[in-house]
PDB file of N, CA and C in Angstrom:
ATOM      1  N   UNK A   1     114.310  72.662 112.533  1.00  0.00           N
ATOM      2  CA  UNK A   1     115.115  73.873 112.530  1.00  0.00           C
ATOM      3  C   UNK A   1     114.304  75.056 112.010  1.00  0.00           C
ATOM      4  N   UNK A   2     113.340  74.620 111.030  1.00  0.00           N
ATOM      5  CA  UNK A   2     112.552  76.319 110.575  1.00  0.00           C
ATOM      6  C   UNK A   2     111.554  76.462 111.190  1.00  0.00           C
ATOM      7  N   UNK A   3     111.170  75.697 112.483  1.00  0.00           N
ATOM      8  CA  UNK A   3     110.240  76.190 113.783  1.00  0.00           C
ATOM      9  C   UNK A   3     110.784  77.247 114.284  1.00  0.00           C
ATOM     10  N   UNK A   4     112.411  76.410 114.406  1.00  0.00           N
ATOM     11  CA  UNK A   4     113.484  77.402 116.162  1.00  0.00           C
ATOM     12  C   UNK A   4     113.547  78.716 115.089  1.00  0.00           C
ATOM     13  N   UNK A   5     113.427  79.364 113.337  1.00  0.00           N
ATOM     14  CA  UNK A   5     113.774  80.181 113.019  1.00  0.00           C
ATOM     15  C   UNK A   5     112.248  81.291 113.503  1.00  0.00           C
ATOM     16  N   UNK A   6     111.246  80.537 113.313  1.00  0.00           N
ATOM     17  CA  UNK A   6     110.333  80.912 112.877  1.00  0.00           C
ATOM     18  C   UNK A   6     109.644  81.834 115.065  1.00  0.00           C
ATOM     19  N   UNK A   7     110.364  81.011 115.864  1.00  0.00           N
ATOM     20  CA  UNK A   7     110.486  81.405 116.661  1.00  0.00           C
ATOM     21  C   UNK A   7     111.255  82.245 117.496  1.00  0.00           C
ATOM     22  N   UNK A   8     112.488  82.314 117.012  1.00  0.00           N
ATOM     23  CA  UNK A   8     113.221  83.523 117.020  1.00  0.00           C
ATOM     24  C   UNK A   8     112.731  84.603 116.654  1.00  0.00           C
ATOM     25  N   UNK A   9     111.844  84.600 115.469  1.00  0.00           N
ATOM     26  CA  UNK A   9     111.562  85.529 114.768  1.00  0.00           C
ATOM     27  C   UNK A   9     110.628  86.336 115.385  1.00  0.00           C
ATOM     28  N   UNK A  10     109.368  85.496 116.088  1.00  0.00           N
ATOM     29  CA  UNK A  10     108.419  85.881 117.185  1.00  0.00           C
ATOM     30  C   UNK A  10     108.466  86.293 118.314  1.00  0.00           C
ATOM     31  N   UNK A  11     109.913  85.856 118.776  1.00  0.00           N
ATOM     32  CA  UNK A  11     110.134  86.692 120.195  1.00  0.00           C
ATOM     33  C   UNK A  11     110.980  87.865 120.083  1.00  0.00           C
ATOM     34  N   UNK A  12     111.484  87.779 118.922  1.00  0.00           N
ATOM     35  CA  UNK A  12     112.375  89.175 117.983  1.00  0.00           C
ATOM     36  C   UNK A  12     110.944  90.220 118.128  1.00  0.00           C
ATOM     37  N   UNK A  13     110.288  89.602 117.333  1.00  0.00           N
ATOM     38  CA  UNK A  13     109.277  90.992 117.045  1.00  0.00           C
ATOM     39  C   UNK A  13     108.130  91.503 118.661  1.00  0.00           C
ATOM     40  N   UNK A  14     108.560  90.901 119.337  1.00  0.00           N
ATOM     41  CA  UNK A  14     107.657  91.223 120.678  1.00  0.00           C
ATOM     42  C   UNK A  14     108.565  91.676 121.356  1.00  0.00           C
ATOM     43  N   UNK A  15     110.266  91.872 120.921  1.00  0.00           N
ATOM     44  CA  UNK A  15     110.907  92.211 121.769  1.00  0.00           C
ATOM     45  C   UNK A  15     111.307  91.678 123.400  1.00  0.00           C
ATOM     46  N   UNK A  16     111.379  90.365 122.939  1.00  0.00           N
ATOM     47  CA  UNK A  16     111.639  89.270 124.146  1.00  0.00           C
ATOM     48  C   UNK A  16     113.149  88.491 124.091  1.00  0.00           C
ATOM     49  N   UNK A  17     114.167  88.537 124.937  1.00  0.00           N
ATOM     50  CA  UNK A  17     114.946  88.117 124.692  1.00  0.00           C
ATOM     51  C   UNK A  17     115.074  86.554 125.086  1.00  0.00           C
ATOM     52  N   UNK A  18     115.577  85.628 123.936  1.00  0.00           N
ATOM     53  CA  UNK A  18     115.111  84.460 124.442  1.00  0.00           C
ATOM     54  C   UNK A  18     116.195  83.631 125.201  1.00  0.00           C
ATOM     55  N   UNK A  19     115.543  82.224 125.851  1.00  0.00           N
ATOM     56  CA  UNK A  19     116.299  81.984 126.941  1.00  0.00           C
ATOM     57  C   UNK A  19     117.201  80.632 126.061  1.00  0.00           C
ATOM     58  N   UNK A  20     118.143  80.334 125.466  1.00  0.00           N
ATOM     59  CA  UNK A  20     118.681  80.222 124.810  1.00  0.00           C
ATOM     60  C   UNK A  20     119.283  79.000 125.028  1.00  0.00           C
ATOM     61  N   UNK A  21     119.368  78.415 126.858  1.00  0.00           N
ATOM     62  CA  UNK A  21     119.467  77.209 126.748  1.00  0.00           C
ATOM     63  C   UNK A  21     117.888  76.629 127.014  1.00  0.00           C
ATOM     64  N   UNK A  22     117.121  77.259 127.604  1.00  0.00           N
ATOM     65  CA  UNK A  22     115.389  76.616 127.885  1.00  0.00           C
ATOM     66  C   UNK A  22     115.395  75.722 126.227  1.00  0.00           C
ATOM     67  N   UNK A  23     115.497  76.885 125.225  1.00  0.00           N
ATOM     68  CA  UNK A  23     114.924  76.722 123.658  1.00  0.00           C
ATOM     69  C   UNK A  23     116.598  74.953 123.333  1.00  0.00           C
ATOM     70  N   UNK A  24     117.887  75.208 123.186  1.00  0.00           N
ATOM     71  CA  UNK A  24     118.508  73.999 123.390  1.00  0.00           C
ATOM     72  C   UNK A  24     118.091  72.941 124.008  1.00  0.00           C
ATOM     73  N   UNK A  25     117.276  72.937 125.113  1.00  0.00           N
ATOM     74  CA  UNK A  25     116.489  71.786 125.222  1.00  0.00           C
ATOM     75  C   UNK A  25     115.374  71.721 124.527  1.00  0.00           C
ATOM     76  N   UNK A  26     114.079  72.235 124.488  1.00  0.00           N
ATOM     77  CA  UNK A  26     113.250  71.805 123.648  1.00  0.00           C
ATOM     78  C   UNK A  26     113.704  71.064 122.675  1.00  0.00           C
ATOM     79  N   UNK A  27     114.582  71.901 121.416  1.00  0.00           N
ATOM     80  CA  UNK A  27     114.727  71.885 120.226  1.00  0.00           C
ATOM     81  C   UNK A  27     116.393  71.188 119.883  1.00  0.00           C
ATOM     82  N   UNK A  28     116.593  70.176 120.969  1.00  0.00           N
ATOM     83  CA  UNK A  28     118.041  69.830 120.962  1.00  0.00           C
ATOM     84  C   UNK A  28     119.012  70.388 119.399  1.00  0.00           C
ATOM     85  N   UNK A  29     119.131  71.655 120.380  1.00  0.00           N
ATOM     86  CA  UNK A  29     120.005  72.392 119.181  1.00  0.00           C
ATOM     87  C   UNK A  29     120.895  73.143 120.046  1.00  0.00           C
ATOM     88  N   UNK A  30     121.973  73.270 119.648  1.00  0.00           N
ATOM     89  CA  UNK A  30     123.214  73.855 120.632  1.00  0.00           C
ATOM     90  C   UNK A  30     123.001  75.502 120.688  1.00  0.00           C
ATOM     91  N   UNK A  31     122.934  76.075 121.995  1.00  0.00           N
ATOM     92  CA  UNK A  31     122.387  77.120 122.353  1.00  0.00           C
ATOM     93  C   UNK A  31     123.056  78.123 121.535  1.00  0.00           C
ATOM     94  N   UNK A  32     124.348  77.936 121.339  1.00  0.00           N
ATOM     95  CA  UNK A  32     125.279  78.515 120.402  1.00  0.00           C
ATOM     96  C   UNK A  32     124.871  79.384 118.990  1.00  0.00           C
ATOM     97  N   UNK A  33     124.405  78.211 118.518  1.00  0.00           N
ATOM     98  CA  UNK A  33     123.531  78.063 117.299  1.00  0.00           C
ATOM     99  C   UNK A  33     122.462  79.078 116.894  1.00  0.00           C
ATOM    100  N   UNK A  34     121.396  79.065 118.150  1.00  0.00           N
ATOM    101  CA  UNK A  34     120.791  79.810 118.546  1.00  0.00           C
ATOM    102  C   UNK A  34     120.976  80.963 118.640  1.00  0.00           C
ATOM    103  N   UNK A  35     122.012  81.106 119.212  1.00  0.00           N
ATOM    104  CA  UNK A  35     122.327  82.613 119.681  1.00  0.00           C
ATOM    105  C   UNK A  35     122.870  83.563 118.128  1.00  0.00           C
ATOM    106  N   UNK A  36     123.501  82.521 117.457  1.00  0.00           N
ATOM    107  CA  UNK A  36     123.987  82.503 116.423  1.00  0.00           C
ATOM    108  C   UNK A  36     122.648  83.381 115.308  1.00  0.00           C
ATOM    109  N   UNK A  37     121.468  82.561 115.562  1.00  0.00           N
ATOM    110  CA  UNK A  37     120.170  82.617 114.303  1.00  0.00           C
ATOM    111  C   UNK A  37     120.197  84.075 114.754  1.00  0.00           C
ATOM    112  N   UNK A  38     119.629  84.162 116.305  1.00  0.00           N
ATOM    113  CA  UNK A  38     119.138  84.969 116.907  1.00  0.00           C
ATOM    114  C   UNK A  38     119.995  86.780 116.899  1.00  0.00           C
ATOM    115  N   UNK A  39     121.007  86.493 116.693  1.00  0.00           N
ATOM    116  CA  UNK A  39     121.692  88.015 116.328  1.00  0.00           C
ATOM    117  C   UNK A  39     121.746  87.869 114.914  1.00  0.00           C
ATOM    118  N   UNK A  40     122.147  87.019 113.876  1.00  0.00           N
ATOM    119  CA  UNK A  40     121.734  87.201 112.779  1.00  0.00           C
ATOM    120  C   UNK A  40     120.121  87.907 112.148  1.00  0.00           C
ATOM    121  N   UNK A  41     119.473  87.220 112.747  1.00  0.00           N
ATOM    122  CA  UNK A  41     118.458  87.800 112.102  1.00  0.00           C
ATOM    123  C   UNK A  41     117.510  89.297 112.693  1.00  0.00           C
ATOM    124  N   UNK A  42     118.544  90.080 114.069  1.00  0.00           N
ATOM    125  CA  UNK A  42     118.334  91.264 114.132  1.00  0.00           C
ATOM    126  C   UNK A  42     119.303  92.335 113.435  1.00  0.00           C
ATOM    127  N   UNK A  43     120.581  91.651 112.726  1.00  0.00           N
ATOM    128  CA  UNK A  43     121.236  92.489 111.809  1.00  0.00           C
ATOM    129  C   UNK A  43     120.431  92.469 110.245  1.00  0.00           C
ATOM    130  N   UNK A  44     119.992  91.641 110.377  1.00  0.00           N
ATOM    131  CA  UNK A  44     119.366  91.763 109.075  1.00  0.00           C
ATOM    132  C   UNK A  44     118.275  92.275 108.849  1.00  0.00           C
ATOM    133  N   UNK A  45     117.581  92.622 110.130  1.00  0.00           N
ATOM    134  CA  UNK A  45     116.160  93.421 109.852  1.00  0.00           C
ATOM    135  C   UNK A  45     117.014  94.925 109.697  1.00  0.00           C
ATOM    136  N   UNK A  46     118.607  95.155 110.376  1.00  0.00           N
ATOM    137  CA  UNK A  46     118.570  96.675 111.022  1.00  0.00           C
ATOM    138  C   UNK A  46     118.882  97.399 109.273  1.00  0.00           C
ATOM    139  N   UNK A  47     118.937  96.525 108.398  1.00  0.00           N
ATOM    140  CA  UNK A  47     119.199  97.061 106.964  1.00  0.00           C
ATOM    141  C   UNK A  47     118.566  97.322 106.157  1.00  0.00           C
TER     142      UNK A  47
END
């Protein structure tokens, strides 16, 4: 799980939106979830 963060984080900062079930398979993690990290952690940079 602190790969899929650590990768969110990398396609955050290149400004790539990620593909959310591609990454649910790799990382059998519910795309949800994901999507979940993935707007969390652009509200938290916007502060």
């Amino acid at each position: 799980m602190k790969n899929l963060v650590g990768v969110i984080m990398i396609m955050k900062d290149m400004n790539v939106k990620p593909n959310y079930s591609e990454l649910e398979r790799i990382y059998e993690v519910d795309r949800h979830l994901i999507k979940e990290i993935y707007v969390t952690e652009i509200m938290l940079n916007l502060t």
